[in-house]
N, C-alpha and C. Protein backbone atom coordinates (compact mmCIF):
# COMPACT_ATOMS: atom_id res chain seq x y z
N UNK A 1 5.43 -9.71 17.59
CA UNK A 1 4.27 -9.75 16.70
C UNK A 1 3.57 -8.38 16.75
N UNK A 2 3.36 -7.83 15.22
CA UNK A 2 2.49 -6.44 15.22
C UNK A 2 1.16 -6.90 15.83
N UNK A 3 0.83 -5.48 16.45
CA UNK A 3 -0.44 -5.56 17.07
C UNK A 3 -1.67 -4.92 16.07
N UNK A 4 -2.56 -5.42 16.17
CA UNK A 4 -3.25 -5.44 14.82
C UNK A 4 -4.30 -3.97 14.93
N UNK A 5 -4.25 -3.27 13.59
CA UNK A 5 -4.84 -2.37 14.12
C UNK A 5 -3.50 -1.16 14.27
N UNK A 6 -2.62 -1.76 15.01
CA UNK A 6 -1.65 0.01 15.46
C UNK A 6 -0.82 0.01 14.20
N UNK A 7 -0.74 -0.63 13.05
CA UNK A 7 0.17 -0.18 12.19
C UNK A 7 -0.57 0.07 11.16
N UNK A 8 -0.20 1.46 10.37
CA UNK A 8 -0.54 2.37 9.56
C UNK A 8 -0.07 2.89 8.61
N UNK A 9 -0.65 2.57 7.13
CA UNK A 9 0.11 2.73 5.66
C UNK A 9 -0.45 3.43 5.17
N UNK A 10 0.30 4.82 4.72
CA UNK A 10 -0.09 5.74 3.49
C UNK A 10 -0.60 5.14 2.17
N UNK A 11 -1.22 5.62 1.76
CA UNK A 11 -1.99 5.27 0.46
C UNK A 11 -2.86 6.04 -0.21
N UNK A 12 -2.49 6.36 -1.57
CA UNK A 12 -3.68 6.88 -2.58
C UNK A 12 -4.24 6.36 -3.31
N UNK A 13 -5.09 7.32 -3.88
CA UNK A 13 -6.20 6.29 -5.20
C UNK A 13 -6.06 6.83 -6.09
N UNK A 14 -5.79 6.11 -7.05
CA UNK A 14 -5.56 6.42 -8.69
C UNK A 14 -6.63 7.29 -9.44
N UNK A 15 -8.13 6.34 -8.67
CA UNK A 15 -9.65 7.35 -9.53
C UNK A 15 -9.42 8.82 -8.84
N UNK A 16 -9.22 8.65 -7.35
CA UNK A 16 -10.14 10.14 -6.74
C UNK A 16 -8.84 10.98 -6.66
N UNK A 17 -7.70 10.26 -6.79
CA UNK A 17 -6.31 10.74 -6.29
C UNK A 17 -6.25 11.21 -4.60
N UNK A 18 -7.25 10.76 -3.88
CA UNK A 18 -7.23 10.83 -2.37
C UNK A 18 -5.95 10.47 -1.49
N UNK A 19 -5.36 10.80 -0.96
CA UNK A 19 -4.74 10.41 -0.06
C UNK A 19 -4.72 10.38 1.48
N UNK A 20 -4.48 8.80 1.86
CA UNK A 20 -4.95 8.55 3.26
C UNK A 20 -4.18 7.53 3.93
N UNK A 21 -4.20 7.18 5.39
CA UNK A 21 -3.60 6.16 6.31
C UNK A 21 -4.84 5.05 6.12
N UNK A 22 -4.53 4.10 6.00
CA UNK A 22 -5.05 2.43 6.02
C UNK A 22 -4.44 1.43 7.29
N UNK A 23 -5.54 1.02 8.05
CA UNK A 23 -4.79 -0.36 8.86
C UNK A 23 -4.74 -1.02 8.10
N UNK A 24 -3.71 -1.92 9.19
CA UNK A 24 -3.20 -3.19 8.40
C UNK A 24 -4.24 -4.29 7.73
N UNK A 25 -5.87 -4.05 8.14
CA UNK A 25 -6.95 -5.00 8.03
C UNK A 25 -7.53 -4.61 6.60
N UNK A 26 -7.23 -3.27 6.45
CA UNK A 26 -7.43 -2.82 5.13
C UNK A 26 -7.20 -2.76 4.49
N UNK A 27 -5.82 -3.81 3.93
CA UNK A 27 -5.28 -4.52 3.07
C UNK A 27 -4.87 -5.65 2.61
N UNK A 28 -4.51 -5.96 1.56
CA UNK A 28 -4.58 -7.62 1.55
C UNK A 28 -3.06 -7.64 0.36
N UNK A 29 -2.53 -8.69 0.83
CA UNK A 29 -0.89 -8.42 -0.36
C UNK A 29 -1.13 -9.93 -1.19
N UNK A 30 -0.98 -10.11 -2.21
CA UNK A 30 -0.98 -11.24 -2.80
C UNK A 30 0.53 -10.94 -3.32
N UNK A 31 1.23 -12.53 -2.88
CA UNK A 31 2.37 -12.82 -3.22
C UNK A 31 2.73 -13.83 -4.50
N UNK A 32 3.42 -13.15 -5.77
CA UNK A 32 3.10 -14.52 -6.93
C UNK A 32 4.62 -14.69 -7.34
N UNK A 33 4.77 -15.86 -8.47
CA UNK A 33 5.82 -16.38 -8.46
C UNK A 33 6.80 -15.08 -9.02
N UNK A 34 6.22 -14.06 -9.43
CA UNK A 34 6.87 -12.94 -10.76
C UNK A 34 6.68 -11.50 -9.72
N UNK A 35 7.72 -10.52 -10.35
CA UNK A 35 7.10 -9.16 -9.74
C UNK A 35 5.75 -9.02 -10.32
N UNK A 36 5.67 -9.14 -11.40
CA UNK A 36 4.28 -8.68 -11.94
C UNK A 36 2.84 -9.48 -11.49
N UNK A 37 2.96 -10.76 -10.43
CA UNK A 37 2.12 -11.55 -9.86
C UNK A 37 1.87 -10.84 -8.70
N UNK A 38 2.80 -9.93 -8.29
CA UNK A 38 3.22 -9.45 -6.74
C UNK A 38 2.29 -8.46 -6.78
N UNK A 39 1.42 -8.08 -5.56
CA UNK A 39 0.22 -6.72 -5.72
C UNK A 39 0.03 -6.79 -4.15
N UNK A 40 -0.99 -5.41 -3.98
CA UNK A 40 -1.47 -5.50 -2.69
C UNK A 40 -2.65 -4.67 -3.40
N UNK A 41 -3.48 -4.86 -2.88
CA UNK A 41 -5.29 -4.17 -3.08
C UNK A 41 -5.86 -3.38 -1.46
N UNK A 42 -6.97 -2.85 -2.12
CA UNK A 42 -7.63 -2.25 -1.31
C UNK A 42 -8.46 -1.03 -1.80
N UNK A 43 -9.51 -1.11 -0.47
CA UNK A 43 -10.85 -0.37 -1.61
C UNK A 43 -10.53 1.66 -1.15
N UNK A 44 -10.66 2.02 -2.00
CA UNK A 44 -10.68 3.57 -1.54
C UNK A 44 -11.84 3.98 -0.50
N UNK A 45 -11.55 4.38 0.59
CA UNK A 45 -12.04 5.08 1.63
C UNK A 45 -12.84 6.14 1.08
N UNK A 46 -12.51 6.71 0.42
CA UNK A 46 -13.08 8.26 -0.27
C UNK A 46 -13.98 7.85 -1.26
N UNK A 47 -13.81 7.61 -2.50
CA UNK A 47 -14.80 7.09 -3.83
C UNK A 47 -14.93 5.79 -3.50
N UNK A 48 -14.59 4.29 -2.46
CA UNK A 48 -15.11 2.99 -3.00
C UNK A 48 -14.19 2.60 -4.02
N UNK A 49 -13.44 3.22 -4.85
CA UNK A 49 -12.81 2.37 -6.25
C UNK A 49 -11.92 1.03 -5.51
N UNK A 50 -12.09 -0.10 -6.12
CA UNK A 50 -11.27 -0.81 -5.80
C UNK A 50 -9.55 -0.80 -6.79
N UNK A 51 -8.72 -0.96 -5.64
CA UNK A 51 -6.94 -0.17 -6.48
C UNK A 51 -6.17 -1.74 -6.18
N UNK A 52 -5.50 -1.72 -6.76
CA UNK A 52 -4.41 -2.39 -7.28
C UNK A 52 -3.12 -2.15 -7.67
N UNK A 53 -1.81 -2.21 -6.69
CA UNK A 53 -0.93 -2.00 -7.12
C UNK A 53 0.30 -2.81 -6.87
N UNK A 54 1.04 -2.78 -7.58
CA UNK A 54 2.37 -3.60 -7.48
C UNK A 54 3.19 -3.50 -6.61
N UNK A 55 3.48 -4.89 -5.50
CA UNK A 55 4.16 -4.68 -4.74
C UNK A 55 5.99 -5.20 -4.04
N UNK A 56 6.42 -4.40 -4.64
CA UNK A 56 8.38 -4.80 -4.59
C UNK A 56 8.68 -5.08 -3.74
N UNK A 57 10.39 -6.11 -3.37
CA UNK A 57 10.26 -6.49 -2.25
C UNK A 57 10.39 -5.54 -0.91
N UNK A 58 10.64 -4.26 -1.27
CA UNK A 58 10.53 -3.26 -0.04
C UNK A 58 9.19 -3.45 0.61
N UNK A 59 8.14 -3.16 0.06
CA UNK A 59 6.75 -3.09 0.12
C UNK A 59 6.37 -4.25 0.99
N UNK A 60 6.38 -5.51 0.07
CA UNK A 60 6.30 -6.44 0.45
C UNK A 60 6.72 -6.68 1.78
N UNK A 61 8.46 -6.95 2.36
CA UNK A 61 8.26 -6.74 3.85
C UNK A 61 7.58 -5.45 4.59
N UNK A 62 7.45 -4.36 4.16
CA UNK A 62 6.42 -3.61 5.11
C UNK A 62 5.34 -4.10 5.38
N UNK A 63 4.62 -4.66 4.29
CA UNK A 63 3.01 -4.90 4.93
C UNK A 63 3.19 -6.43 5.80
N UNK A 64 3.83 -7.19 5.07
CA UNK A 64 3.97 -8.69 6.07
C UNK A 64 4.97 -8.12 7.48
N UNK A 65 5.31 -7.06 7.60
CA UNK A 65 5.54 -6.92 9.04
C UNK A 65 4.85 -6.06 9.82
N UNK A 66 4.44 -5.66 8.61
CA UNK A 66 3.03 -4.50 9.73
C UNK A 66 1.41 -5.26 9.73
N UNK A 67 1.60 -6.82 9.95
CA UNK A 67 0.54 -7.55 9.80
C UNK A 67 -0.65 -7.64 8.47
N UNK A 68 -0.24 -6.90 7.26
CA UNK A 68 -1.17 -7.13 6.63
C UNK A 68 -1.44 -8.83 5.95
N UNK A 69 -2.91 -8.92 5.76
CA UNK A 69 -3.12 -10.79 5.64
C UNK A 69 -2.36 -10.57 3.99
N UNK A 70 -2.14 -11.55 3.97
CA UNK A 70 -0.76 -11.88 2.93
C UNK A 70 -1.69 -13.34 2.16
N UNK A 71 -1.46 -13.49 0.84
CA UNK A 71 -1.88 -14.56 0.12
C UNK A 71 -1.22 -15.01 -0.63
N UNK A 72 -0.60 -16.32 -0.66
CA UNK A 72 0.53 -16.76 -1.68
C UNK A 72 0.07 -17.60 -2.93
N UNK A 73 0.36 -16.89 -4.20
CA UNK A 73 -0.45 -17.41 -5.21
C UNK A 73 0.74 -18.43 -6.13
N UNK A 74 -0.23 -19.37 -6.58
CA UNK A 74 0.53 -20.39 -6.63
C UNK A 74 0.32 -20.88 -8.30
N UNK A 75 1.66 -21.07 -9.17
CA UNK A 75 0.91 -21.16 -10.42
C UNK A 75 0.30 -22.56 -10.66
N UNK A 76 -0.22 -22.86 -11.95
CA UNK A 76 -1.16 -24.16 -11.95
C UNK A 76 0.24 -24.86 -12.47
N UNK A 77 0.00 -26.49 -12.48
CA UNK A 77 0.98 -27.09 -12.89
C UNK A 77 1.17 -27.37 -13.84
């Protein structure tokens, strides 16, 4: 089990174009039935913008193994 906190993801921002390392607490992955349901978020360190981006299944196991909280979205029936 990752230890929370020691794993560390590159990331930029689309508004400020900043680039920076994020813990794993500083992200959140929502998992949906489609690639295009599939994302991970998080707020920019530098400007505040909140980002949004699409996340493939490479991605996807990085952050669910580098502990990021994970949310499985579920369609309506």
């Amino acid at each position: 089990m990752p230890v929370p906190g020691a794993v560390r993801f590159r990331a930029a921002c689309p508004d400020c174009r900043g680039r920076f390392e994020l813990a794993a607490g500083a992200l959140r992955l929502a998992i949906g039935a489609t690639s295009r349901t599939t994302f991970y978020t998080f707020t920019c360190p530098e400007c505040s913008a909140p980002v949004r981006k699409p996340a493939g299944e490479r991605i996807v196991e990085l952050l669910t193994g580098g502990g990021v909280r994970t949310l499985r979205l579920h369609a309506a029936p």
